[in-house]
Protein backbone atom coordinates (compact mmCIF):
# COMPACT_ATOMS: atom_id res chain seq x y z
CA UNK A 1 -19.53 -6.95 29.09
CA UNK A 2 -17.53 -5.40 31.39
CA UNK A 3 -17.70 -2.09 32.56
CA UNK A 4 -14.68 0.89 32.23
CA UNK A 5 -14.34 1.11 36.35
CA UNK A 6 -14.25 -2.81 36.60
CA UNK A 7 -11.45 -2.84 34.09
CA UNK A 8 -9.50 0.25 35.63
CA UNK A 9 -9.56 -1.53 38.77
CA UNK A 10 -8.76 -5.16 37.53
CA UNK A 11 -5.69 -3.29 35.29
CA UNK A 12 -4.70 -1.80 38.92
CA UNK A 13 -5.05 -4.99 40.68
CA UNK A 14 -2.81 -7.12 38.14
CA UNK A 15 -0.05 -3.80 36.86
CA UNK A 16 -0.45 -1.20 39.67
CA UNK A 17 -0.88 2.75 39.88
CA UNK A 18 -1.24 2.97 35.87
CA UNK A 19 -3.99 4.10 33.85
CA UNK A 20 -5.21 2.84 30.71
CA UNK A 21 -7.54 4.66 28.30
CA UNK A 22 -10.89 4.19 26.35
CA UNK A 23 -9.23 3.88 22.67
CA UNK A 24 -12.29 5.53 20.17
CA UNK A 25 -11.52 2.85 17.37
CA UNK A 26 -14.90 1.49 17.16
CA UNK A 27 -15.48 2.91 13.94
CA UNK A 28 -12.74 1.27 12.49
CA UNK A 29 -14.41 -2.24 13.34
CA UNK A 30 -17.68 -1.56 11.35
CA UNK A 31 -18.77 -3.03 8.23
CA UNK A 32 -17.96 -0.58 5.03
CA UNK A 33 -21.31 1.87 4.65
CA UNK A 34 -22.50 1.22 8.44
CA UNK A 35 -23.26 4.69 10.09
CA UNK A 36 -24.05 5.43 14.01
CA UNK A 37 -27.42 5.65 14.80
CA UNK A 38 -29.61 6.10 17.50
CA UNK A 39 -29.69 3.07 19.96
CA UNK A 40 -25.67 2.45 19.20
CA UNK A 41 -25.56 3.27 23.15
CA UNK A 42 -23.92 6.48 23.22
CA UNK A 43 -24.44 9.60 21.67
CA UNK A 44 -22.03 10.08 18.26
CA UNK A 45 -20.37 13.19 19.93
CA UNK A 46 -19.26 11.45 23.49
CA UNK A 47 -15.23 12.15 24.16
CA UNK A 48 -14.96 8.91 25.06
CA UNK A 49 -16.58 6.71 22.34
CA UNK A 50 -18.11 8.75 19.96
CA UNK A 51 -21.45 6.90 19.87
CA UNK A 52 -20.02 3.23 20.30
CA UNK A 53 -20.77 2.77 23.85
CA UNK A 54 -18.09 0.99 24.45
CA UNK A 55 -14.33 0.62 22.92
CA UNK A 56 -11.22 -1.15 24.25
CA UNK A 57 -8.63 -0.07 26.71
CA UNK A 58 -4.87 0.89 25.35
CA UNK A 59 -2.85 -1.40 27.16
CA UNK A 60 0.13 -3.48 26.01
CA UNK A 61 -0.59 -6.25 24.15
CA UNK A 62 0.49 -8.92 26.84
CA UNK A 63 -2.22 -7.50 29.59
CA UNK A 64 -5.25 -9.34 29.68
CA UNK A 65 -7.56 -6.78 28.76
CA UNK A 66 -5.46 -6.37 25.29
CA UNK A 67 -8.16 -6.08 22.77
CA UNK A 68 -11.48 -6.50 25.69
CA UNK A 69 -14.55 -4.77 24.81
CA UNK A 70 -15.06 -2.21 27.89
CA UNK A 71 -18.50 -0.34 28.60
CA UNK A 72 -18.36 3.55 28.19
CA UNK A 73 -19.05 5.11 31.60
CA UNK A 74 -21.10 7.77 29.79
CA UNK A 75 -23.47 4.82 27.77
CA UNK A 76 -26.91 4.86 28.82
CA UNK A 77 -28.73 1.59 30.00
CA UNK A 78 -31.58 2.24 31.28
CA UNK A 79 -34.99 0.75 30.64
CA UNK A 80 -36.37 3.79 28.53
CA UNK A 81 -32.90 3.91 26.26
CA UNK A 82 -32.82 0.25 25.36
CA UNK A 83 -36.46 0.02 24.28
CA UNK A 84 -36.09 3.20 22.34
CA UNK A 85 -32.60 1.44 20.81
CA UNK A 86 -35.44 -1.74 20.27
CA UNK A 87 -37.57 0.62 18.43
CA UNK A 88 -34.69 2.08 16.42
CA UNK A 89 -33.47 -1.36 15.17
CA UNK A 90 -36.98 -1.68 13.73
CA UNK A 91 -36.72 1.07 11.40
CA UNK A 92 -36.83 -0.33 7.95
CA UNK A 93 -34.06 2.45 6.13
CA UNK A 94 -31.42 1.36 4.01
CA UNK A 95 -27.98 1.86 4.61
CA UNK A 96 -28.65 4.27 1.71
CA UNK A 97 -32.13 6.25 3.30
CA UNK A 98 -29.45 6.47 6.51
CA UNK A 99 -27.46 8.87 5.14
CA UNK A 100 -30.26 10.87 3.97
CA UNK A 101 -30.67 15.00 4.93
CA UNK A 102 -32.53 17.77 4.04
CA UNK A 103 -30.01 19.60 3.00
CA UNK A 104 -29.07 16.95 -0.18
CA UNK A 105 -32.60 16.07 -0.88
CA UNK A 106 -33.55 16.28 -4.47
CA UNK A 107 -34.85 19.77 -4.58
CA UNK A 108 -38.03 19.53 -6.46
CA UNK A 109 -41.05 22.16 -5.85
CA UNK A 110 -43.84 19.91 -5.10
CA UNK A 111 -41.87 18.51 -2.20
CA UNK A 112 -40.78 22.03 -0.57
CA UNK A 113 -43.96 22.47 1.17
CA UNK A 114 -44.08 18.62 2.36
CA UNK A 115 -40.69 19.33 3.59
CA UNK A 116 -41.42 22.20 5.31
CA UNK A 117 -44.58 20.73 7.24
CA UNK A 118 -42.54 17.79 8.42
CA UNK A 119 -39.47 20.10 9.24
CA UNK A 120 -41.95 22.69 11.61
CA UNK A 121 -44.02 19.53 13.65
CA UNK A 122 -40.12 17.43 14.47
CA UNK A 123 -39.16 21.01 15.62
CA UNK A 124 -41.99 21.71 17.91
CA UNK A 125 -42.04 17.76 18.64
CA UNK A 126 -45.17 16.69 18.85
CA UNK A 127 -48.13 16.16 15.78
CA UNK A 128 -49.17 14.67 13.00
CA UNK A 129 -48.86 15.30 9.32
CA UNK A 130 -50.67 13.14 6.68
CA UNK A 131 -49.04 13.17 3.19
CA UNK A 132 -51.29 11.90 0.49
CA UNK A 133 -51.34 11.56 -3.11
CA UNK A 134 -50.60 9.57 -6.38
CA UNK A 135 -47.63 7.23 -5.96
CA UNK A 136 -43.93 8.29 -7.05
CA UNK A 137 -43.87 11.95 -6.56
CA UNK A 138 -41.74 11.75 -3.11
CA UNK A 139 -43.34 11.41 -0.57
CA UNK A 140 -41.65 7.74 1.26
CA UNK A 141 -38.65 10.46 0.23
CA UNK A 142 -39.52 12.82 2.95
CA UNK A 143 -40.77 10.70 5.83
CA UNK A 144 -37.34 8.38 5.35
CA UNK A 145 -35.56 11.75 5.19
CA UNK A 146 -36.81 12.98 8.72
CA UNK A 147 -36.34 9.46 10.23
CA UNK A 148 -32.83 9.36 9.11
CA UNK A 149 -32.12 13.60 10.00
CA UNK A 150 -33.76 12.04 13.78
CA UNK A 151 -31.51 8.72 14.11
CA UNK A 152 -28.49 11.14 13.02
CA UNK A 153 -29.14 13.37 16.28
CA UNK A 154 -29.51 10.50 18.42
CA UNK A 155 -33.42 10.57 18.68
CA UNK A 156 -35.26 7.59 18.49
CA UNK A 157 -37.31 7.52 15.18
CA UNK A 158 -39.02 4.73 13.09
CA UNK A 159 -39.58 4.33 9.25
CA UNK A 160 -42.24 1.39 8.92
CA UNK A 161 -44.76 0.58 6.20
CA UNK A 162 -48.29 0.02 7.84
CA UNK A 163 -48.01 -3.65 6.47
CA UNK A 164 -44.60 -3.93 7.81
CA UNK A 165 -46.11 -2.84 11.05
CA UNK A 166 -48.86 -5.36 11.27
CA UNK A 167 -46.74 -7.97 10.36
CA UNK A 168 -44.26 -7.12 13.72
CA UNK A 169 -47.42 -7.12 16.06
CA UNK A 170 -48.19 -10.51 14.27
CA UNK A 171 -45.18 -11.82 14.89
CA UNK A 172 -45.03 -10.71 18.33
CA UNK A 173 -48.46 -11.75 19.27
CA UNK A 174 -47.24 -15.35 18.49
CA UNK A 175 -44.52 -15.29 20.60
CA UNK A 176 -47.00 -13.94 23.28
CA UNK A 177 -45.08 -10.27 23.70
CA UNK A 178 -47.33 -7.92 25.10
CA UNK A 179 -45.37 -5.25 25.51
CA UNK A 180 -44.35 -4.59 21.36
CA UNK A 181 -48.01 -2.52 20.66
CA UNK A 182 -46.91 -0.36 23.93
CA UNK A 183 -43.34 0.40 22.10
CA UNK A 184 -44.92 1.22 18.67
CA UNK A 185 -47.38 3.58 20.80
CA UNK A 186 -44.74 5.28 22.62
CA UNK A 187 -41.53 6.02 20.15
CA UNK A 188 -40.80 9.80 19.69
CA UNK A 189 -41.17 9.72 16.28
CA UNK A 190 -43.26 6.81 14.24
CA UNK A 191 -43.36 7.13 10.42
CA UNK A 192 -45.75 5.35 8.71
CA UNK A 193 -45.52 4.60 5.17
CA UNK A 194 -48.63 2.87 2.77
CA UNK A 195 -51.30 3.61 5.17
CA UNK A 196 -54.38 1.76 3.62
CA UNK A 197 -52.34 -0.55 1.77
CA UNK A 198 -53.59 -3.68 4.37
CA UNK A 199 -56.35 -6.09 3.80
CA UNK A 200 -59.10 -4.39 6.05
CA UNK A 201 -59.90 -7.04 8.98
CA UNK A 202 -61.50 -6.65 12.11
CA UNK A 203 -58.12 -7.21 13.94
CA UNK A 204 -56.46 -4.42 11.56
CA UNK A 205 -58.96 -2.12 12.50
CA UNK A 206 -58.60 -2.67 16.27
CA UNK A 207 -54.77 -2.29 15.85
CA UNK A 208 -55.37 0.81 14.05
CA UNK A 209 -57.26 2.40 16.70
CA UNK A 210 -55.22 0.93 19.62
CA UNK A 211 -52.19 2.72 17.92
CA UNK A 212 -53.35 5.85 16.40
CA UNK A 213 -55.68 6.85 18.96
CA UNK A 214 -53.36 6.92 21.40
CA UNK A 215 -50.49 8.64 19.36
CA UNK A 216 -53.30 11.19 18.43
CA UNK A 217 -53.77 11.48 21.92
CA UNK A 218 -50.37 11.76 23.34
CA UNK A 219 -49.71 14.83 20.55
CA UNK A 220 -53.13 16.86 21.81
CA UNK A 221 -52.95 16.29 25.35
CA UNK A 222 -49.48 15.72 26.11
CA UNK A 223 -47.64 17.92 23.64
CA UNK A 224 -45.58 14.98 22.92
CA UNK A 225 -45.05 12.58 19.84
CA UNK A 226 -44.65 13.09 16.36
CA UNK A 227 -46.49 10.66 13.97
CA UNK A 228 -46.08 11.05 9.80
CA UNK A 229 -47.92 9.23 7.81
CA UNK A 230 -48.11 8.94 3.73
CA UNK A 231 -50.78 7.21 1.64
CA UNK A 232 -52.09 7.48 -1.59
CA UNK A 233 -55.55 7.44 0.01
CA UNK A 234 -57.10 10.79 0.89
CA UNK A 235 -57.91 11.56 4.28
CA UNK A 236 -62.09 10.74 3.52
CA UNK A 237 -61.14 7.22 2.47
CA UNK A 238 -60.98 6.08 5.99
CA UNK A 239 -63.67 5.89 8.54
CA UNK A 240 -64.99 9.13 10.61
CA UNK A 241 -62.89 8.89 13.42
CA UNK A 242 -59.48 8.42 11.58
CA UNK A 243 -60.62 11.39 8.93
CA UNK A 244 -61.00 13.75 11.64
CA UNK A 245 -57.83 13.13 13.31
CA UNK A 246 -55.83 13.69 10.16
CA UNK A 247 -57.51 16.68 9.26
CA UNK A 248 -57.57 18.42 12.85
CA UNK A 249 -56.66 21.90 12.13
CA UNK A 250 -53.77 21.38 14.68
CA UNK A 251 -51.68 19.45 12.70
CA UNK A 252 -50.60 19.12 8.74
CA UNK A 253 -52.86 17.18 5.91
CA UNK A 254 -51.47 17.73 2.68
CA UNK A 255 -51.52 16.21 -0.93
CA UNK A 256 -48.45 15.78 -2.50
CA UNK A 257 -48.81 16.44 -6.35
CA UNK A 258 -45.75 16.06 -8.65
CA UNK A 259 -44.14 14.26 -11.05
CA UNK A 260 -43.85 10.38 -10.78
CA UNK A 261 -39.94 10.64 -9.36
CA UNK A 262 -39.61 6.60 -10.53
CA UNK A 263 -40.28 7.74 -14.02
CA UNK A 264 -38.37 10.77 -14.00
CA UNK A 265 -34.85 8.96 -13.13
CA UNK A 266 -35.36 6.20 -15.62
């Protein structure tokens, strides 16, 4: 792709002194229901853009770069951003969980203090909170909800089931990628949904503390990190180690009671 200088020059070169401009009519391009989100290159309030990272130059229609997709000066390529926009494209949110927010989630009582929990550790931006409980009172609800309110603001964020998860180191492992257990280590902001839900193996267990200890790490030493988890399992259903680390006194650990939400909007 070529970049905005290159084309200003090459427009020079071939018309003279003129000037063409970035057109932002990206938007216009997308499939019906696709929103920005984090990884689209840009941030969604750049002048230029608005979050494309890249748009077309307004030129007449005879010039040859009528209709060329140009690079944004102010899009963002370095190694950090596109493995963070790798991490984003993982997230496994709807079209519909994208557009979630806290301020049109179903307000329901038994949620307000899971809310608030998740709300207070993104803020400070590092932690963990556990959500645990029966199934279908809200609590997917709240992690997708964050992710979505993060990817919104242009900050990398993943929604994953632990399945999910295991199933993308899997897959990576046989196409001998190294690097993909680094990138799930590292993201800002890792939800993880169905904790517990796995067949227990000695391989899931190693993954598990490959991953967790170091994200449990990262958030006590380093101040950085935020890691939510939900499970129907309570917090002494897993081994020592893992139990501790969701109930340090640091973070949030908190059951989730409620009415099945499933149910309810039958």
């Amino acid at each position: 792709m070529q970049t905005l200088a290159d084309a200003l020059l090459e427009y020079r070169r071939i018309h003279g002194p003129q000037t063409g401009s970035l057109v932002r009519d990206w938007r216009e391009t997308l499939p019906k229901g696709s929103l920005w989100q984090a990884g689209s290159k840009c941030r969604p309030d750049c002048p230029r853009c608005l979050g494309a990272g890249w748009g077309r130059m307004d030129v007449p229609t005879w010039s040859p770069l009528f209709g060329r997709a140009i690079e944004c000066p102010n899009a963002d390529n370095s190694l950090a951003y596109q493995q963070s926009h790798d991490m984003a494209e993982r997230s496994r949110l709807s079209l519909t969980a994208l557009g979630y927010r806290w301020t049109t989630m179903l307000h329901v009582s038994h949620l307000n203090e899971a809310k608030r929990v998740v709300q207070e550790t993104l803020d400070r931006q590092w932690g963990w909170v556990y959500l645990w409980g029966e199934p279908g009172p809200g609590k997917t609800h709240v992690l997708q909800t964050a992710v979505a309110e993060c990817l919104s603001a242009g900050q990398p964020a993943v929604y994953i089931t632990w399945p999910d998860l295991l199933d993308d180191l899997r897959h990576a492992i046989s196409r001998e990628d190294d690097t993909r257990l680094e990138q799930w280590r590292e993201v800002g902001v890792l939800a993880i949904d169905e904790l517990g839900r796995a067949k227990e193996t000695e391989w899931t267990s190693e993954v598990e503390l490959k991953l967790l200890d170091h994200r449990y790490a990262l958030s006590t030493a380093e101040r950085r990190t935020v890691t939510l988890i939900a499970s129907n399992d309570a917090p002494s259903a897993y081994n020592s180690w893992l139990a501790s680390r969701l109930t340090d006194a640091r973070f949030a650990c908190l059951e989730v009671k409620g009415l099945d939400m499933r149910k309810a909007m039958r």
